[in-house]
C-alpha atoms as a PDB file:
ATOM      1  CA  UNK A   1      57.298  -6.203  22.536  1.00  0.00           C
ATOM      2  CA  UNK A   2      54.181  -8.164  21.358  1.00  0.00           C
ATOM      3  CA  UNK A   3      54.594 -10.969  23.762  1.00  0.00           C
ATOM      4  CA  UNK A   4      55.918 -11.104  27.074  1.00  0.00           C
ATOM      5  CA  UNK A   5      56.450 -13.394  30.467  1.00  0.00           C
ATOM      6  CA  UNK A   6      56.923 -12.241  34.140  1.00  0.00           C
ATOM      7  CA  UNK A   7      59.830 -13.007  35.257  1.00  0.00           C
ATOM      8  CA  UNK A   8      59.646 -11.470  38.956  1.00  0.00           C
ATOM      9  CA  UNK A   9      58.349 -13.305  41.757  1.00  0.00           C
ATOM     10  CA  UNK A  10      54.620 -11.188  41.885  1.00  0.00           C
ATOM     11  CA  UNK A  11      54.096  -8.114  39.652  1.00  0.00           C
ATOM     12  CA  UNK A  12      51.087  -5.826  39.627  1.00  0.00           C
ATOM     13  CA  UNK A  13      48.766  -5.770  37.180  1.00  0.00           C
ATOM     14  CA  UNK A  14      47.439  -1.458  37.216  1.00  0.00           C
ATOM     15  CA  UNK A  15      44.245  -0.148  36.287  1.00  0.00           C
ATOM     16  CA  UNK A  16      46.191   2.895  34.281  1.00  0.00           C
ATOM     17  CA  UNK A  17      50.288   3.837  33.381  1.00  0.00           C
ATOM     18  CA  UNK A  18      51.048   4.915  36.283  1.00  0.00           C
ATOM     19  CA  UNK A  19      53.191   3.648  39.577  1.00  0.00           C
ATOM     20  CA  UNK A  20      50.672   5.263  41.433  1.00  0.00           C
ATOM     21  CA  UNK A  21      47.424   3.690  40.000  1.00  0.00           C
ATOM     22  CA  UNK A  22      45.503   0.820  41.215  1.00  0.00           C
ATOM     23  CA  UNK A  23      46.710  -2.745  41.357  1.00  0.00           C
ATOM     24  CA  UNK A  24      43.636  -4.564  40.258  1.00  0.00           C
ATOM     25  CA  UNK A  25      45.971  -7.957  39.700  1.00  0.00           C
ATOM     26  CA  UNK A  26      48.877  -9.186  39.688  1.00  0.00           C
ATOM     27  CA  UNK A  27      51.271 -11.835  37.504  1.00  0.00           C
ATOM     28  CA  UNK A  28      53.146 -14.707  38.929  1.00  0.00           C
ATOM     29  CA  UNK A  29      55.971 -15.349  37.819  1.00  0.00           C
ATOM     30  CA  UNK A  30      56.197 -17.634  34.522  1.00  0.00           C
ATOM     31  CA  UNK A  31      52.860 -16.396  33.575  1.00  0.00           C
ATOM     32  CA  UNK A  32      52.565 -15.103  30.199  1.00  0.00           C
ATOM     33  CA  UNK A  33      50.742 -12.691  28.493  1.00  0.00           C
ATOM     34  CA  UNK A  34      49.742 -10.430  24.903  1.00  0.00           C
ATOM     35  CA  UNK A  35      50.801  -6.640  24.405  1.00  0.00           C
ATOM     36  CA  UNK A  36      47.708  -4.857  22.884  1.00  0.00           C
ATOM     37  CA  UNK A  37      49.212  -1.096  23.221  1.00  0.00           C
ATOM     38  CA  UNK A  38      52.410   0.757  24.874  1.00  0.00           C
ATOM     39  CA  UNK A  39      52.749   4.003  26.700  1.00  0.00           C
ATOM     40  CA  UNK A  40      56.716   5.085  27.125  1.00  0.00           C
ATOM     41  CA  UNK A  41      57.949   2.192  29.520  1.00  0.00           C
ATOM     42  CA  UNK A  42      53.975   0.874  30.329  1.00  0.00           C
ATOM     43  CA  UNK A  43      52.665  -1.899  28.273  1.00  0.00           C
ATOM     44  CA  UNK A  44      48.657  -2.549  28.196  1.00  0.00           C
ATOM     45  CA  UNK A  45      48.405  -6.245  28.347  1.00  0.00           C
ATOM     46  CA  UNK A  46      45.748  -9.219  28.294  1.00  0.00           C
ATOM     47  CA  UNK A  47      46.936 -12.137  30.406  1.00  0.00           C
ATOM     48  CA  UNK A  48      46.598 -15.983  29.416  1.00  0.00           C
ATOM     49  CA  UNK A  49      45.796 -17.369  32.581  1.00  0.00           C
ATOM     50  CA  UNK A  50      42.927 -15.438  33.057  1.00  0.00           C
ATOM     51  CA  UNK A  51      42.207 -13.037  30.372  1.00  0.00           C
ATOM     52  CA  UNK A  52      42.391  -9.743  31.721  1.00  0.00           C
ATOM     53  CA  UNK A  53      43.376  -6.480  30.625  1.00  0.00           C
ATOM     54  CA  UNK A  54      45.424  -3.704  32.867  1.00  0.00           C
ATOM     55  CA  UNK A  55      49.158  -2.051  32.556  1.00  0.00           C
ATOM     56  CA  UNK A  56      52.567  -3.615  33.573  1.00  0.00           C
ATOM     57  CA  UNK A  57      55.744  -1.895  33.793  1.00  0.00           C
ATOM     58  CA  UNK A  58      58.021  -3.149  31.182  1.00  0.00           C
ATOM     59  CA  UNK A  59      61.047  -3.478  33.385  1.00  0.00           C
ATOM     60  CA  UNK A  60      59.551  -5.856  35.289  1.00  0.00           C
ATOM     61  CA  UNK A  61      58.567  -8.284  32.462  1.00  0.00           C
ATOM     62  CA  UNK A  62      60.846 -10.282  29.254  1.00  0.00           C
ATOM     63  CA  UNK A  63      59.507 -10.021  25.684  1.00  0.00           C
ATOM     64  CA  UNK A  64      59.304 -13.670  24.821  1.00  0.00           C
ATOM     65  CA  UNK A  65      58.632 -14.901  21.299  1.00  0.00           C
ATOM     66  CA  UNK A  66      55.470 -15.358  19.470  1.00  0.00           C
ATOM     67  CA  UNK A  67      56.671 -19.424  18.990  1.00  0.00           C
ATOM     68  CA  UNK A  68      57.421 -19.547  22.821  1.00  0.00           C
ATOM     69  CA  UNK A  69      54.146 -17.902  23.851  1.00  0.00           C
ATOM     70  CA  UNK A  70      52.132 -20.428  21.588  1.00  0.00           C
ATOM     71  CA  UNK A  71      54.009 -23.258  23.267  1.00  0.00           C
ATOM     72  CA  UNK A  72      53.310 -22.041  26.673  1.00  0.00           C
ATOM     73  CA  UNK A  73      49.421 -21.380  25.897  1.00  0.00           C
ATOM     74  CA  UNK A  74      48.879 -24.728  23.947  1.00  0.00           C
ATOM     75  CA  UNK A  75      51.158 -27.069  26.679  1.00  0.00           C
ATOM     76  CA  UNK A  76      50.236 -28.945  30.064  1.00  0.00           C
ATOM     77  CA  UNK A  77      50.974 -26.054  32.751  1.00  0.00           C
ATOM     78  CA  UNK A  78      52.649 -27.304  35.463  1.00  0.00           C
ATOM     79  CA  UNK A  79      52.624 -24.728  38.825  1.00  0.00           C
ATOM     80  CA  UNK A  80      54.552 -24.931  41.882  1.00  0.00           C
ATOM     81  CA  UNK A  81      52.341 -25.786  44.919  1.00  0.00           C
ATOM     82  CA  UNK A  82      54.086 -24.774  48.026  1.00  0.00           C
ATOM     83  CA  UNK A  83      53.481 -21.414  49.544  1.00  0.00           C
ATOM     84  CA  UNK A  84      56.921 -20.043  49.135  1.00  0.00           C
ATOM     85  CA  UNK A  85      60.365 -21.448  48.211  1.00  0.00           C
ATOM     86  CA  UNK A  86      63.194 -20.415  46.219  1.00  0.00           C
ATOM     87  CA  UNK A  87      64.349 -21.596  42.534  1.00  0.00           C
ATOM     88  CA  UNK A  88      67.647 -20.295  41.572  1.00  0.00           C
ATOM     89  CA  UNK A  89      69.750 -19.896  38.264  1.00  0.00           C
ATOM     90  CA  UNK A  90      72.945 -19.072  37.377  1.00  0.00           C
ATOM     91  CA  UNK A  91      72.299 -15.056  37.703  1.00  0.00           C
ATOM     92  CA  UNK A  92      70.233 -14.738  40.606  1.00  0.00           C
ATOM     93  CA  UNK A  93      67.695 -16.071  43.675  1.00  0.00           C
ATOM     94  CA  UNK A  94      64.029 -15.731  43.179  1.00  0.00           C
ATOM     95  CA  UNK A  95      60.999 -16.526  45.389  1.00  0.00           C
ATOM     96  CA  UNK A  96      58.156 -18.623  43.769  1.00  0.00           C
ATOM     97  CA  UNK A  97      54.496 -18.266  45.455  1.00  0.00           C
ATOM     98  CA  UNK A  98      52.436 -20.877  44.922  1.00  0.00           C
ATOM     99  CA  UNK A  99      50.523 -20.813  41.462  1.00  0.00           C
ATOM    100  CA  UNK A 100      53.855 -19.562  39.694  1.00  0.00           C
ATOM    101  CA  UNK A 101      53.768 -21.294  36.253  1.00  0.00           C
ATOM    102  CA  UNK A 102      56.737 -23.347  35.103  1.00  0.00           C
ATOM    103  CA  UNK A 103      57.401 -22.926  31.607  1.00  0.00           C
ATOM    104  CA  UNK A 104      59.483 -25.826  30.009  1.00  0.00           C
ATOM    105  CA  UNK A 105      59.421 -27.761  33.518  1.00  0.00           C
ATOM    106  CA  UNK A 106      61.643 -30.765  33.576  1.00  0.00           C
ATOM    107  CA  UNK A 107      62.402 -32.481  36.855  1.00  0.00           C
ATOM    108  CA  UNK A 108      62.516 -29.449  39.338  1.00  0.00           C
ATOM    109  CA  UNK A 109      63.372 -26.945  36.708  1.00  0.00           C
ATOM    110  CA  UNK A 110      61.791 -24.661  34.612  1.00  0.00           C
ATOM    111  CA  UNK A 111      63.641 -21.907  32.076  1.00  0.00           C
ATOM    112  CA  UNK A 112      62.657 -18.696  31.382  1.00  0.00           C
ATOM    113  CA  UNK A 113      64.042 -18.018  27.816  1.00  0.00           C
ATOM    114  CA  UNK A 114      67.555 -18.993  28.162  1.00  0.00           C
ATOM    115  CA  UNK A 115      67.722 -18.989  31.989  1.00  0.00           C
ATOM    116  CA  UNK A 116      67.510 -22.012  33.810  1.00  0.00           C
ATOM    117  CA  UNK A 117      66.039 -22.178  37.314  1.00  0.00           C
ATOM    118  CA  UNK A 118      66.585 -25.018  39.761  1.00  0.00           C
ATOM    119  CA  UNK A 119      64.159 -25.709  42.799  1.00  0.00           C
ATOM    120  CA  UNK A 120      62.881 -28.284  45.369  1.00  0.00           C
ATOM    121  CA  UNK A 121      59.760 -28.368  46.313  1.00  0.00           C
ATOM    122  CA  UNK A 122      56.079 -30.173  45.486  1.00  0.00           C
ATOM    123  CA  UNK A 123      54.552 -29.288  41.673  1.00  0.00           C
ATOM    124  CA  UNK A 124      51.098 -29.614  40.424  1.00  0.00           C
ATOM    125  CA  UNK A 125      49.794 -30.178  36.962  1.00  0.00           C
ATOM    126  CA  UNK A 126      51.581 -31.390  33.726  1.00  0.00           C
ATOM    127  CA  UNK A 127      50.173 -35.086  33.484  1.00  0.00           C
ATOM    128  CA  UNK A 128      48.684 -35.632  36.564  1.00  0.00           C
ATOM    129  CA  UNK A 129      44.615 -35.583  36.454  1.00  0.00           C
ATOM    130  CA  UNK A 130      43.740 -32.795  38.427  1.00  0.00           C
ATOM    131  CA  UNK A 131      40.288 -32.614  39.401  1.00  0.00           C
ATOM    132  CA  UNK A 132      37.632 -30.306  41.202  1.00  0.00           C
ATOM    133  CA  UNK A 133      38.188 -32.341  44.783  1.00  0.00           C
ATOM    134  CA  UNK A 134      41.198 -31.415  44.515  1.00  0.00           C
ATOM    135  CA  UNK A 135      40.184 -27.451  44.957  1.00  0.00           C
ATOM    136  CA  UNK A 136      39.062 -27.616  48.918  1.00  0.00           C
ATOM    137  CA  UNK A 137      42.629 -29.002  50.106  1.00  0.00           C
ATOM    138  CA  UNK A 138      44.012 -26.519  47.694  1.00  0.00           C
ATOM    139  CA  UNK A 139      42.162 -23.836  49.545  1.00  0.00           C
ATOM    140  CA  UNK A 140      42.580 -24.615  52.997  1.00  0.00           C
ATOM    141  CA  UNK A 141      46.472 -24.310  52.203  1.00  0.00           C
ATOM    142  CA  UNK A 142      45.671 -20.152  52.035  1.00  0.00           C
ATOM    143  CA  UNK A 143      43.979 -19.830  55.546  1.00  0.00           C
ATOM    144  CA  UNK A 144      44.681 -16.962  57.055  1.00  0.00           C
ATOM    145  CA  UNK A 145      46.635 -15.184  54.239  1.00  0.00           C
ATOM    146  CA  UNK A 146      45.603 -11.400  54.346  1.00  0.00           C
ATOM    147  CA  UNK A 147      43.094  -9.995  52.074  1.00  0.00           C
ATOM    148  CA  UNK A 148      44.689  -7.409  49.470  1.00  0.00           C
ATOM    149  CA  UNK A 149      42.669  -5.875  46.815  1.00  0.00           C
ATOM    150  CA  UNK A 150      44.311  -7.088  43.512  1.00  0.00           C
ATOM    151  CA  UNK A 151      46.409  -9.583  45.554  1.00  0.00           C
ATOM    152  CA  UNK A 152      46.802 -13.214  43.686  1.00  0.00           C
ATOM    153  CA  UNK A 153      49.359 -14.795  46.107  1.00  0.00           C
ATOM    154  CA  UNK A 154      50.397 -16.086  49.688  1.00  0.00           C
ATOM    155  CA  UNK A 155      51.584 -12.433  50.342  1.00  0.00           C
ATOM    156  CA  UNK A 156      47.750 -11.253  50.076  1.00  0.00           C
ATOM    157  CA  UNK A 157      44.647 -12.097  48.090  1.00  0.00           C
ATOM    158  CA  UNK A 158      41.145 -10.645  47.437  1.00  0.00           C
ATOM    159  CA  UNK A 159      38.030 -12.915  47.173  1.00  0.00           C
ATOM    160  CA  UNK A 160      38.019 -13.911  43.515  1.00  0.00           C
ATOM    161  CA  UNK A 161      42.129 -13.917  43.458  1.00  0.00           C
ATOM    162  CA  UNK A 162      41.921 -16.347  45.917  1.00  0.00           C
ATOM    163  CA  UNK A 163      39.670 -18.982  43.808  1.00  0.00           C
ATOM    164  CA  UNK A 164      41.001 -17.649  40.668  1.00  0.00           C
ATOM    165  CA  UNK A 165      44.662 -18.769  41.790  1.00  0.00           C
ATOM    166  CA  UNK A 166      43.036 -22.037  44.264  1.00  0.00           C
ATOM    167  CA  UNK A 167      41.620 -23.170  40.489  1.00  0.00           C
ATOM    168  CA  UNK A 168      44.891 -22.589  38.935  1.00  0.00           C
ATOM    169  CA  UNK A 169      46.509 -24.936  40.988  1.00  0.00           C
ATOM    170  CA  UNK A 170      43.633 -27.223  40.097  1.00  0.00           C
ATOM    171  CA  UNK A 171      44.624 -26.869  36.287  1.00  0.00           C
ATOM    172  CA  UNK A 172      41.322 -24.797  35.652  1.00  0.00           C
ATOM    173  CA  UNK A 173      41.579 -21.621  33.824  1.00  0.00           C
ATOM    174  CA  UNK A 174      39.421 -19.047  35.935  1.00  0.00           C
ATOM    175  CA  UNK A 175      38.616 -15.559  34.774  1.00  0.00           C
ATOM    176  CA  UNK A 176      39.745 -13.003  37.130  1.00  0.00           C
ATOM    177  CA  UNK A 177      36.595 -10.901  38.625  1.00  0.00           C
ATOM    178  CA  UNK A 178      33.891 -12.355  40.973  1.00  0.00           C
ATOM    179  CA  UNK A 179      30.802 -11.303  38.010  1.00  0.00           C
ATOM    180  CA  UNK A 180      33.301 -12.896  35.703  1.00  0.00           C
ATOM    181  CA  UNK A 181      33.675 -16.322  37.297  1.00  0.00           C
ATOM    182  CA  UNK A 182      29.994 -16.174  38.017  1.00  0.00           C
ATOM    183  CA  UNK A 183      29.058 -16.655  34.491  1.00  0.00           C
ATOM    184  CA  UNK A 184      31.491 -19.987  34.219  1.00  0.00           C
ATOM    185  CA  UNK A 185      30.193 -23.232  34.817  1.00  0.00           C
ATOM    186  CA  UNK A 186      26.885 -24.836  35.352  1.00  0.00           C
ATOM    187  CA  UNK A 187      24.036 -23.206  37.895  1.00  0.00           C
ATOM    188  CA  UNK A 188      23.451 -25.226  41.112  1.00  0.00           C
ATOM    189  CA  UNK A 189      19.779 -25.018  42.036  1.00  0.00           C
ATOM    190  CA  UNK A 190      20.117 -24.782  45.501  1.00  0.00           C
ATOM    191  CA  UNK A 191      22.542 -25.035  48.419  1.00  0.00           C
ATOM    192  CA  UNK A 192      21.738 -28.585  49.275  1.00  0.00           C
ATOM    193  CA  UNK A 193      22.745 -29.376  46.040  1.00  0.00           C
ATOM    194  CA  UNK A 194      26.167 -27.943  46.671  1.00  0.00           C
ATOM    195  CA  UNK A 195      29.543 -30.035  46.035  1.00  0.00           C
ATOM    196  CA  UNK A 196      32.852 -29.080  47.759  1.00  0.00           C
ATOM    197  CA  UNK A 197      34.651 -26.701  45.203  1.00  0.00           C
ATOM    198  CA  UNK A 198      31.639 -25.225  44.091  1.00  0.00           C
ATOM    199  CA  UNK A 199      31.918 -21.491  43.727  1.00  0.00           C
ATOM    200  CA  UNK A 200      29.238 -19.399  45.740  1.00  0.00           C
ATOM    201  CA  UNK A 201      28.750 -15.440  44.545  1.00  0.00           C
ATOM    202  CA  UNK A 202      27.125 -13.254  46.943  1.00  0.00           C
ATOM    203  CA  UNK A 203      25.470  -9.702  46.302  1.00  0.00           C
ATOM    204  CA  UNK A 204      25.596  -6.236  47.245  1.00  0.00           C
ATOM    205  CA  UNK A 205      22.397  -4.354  48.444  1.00  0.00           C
ATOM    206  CA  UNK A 206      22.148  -3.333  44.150  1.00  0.00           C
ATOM    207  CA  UNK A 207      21.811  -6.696  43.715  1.00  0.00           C
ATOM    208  CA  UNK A 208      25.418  -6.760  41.939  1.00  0.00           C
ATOM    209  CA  UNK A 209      27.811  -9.502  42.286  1.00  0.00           C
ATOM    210  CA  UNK A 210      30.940  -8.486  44.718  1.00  0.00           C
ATOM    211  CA  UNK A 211      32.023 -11.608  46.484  1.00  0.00           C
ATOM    212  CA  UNK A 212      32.802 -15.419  45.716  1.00  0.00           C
ATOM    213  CA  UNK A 213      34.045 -18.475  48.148  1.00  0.00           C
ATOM    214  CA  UNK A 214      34.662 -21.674  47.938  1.00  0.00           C
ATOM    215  CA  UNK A 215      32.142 -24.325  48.865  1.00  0.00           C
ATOM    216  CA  UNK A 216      33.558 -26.702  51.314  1.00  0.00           C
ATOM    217  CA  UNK A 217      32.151 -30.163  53.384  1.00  0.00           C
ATOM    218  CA  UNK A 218      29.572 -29.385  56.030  1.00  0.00           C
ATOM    219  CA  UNK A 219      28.155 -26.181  55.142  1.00  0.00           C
ATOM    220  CA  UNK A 220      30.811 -24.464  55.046  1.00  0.00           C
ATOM    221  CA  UNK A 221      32.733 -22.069  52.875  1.00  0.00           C
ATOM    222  CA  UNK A 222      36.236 -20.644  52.866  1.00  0.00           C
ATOM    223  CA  UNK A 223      36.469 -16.982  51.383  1.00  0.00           C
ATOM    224  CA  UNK A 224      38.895 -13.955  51.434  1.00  0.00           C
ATOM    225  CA  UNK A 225      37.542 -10.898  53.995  1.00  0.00           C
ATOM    226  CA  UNK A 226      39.800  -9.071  55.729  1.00  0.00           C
ATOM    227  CA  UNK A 227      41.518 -12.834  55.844  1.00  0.00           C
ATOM    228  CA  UNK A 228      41.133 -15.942  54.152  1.00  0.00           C
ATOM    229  CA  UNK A 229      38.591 -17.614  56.276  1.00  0.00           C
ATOM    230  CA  UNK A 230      36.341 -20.295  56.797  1.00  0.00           C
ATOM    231  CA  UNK A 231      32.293 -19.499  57.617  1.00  0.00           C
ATOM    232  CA  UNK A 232      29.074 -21.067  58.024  1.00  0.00           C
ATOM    233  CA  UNK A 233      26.861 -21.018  54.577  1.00  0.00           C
ATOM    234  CA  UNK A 234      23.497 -21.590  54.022  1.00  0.00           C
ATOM    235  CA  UNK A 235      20.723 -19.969  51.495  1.00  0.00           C
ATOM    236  CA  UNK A 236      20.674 -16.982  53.107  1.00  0.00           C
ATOM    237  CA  UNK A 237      24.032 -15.952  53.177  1.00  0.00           C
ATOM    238  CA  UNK A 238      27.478 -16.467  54.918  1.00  0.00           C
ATOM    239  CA  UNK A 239      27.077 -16.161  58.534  1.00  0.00           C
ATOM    240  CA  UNK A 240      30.477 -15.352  60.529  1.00  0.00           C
ATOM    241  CA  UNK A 241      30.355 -16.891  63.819  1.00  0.00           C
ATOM    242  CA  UNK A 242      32.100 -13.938  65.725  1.00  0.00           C
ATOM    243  CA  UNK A 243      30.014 -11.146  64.368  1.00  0.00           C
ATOM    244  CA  UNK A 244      26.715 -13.434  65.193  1.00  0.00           C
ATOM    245  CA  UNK A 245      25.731 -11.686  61.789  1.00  0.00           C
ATOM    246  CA  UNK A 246      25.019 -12.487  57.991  1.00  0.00           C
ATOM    247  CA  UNK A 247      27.595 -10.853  56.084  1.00  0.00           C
ATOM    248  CA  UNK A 248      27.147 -11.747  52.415  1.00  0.00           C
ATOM    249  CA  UNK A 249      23.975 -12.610  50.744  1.00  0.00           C
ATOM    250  CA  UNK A 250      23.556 -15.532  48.752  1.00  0.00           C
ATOM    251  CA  UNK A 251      22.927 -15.144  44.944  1.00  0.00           C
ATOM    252  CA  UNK A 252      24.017 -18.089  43.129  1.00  0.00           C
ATOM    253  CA  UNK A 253      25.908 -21.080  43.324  1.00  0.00           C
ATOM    254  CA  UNK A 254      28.258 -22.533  40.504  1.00  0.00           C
ATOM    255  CA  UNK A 255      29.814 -25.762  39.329  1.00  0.00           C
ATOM    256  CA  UNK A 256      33.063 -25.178  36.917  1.00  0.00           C
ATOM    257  CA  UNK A 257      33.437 -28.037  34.912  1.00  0.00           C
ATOM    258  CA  UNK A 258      37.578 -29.428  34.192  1.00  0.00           C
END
């Protein structure tokens, strides 16, 4: 296999070959992706939508052709926007999260090779002009969803899933990690220059990068910890309102451009 698609609901995305290793991401389904090496049934891959690297198990994946995969990577995505609903084909039932790509999506349907799925629900993307103002509604739509480390879905999210999927939905290609995002995009001086969708990265006591939200109206940002929540924001930091406490320091503030 030298290219491949998920064709599972939410597969994760390991750290090594092994069941037992880390999940660092995961793949929607209809997301597609490159083989760069193979270990008995473990395949190392780098992913499209975000360009990361990690280890899937081959059963849960379809080798797709090279042809297919450049149509996929080079074509309006489209991505199904509610939070969970079922498409069906022929052969079986599958759940679609929210952010799940569509390949070949024709008027609530999508294929997957030669399968054809069937679904009703709302889709973003194709032809319509997504923008950046777009992103806060997006986000708000995740409130409450747990925090899981590696998670990219309503089922469970960590911080810089949850803007890397919330700017998926907004047609943006996000890379994966919270240091990786931070180096997309144009710096914002200062918090009062802030926009709603901006991305704000905060800092560990090393000075290192470990945490992005988004900025929303009013000073406020939503973020994954322990829960996708929304907090008060100013230079200093995010300050949660229960703990009476600053919890992430402010390092910088970004603008991703469409």
């Amino acid at each position: 296999m030298t290219f491949g698609i998920c064709d599972l609901t939410a597969i994760p995305l390991r750290a090594t070959p092994s069941d037992k290793s880390e999940m660092v991401s995961q793949l929607l389904l209809g997301e597609v992706f490159e083989v760069r090496e193979k270990k008995q049934t473990w395949l190392r891959i780098h992913t499209h939508c975000d360009d990361y690297e990690g280890w899937v198990d081959e059963k849960q994946v379809q080798e797709i052709k090279q042809s297919l995969f450049s149509e996929l990577t080079s074509s309006s995505l489209f991505c199904s926007l509610e939070l969970f609903t079922i498409a069906e084909s022929d052969k079986r039932k599958i759940i679609l999260f929210t952010g799940s790509s569509l390949p070949k999506y024709d008027t609530q349907s999508f294929k997957i090779n030669n399968e054809l799925f069937q679904f009703d629900s709302a889709v973003t993307g194709g032809l319509e002009q997504n923008t950046i103002e777009q992103v806060p509604s997006f986000a708000t739509r995740f409130l409450n969803i747990p925090y899981l480390w590696g998670g990219r879905s309503p089922a469970g999210v960590d911080c810089s899933g949850f803007t890397n999927i919330i700017y998926k939905l907004a047609g943006i290609r996000l890379h994966r990690d919270a240091w990786q995002q931070s180096e997309q995009g144009i710096l914002v001086s200062f918090i009062d220059e802030a926009r709603p969708g901006d991305l704000a990265f905060f800092q560990n006591e090393e000075g290192k990068i470990i945490h992005v939200g988004i900025i929303l109206p009013h000073q406020k940002i939503i973020h994954a910890s322990g829960r996708v929540r929304i907090d008060t924001i100013d230079h200093y930091g995010i300050y949660n309102e229960e703990l009476k406490k600053y919890t992430h320091p402010l390092r910088l503030i970004r603008r991703i451009i469409h």
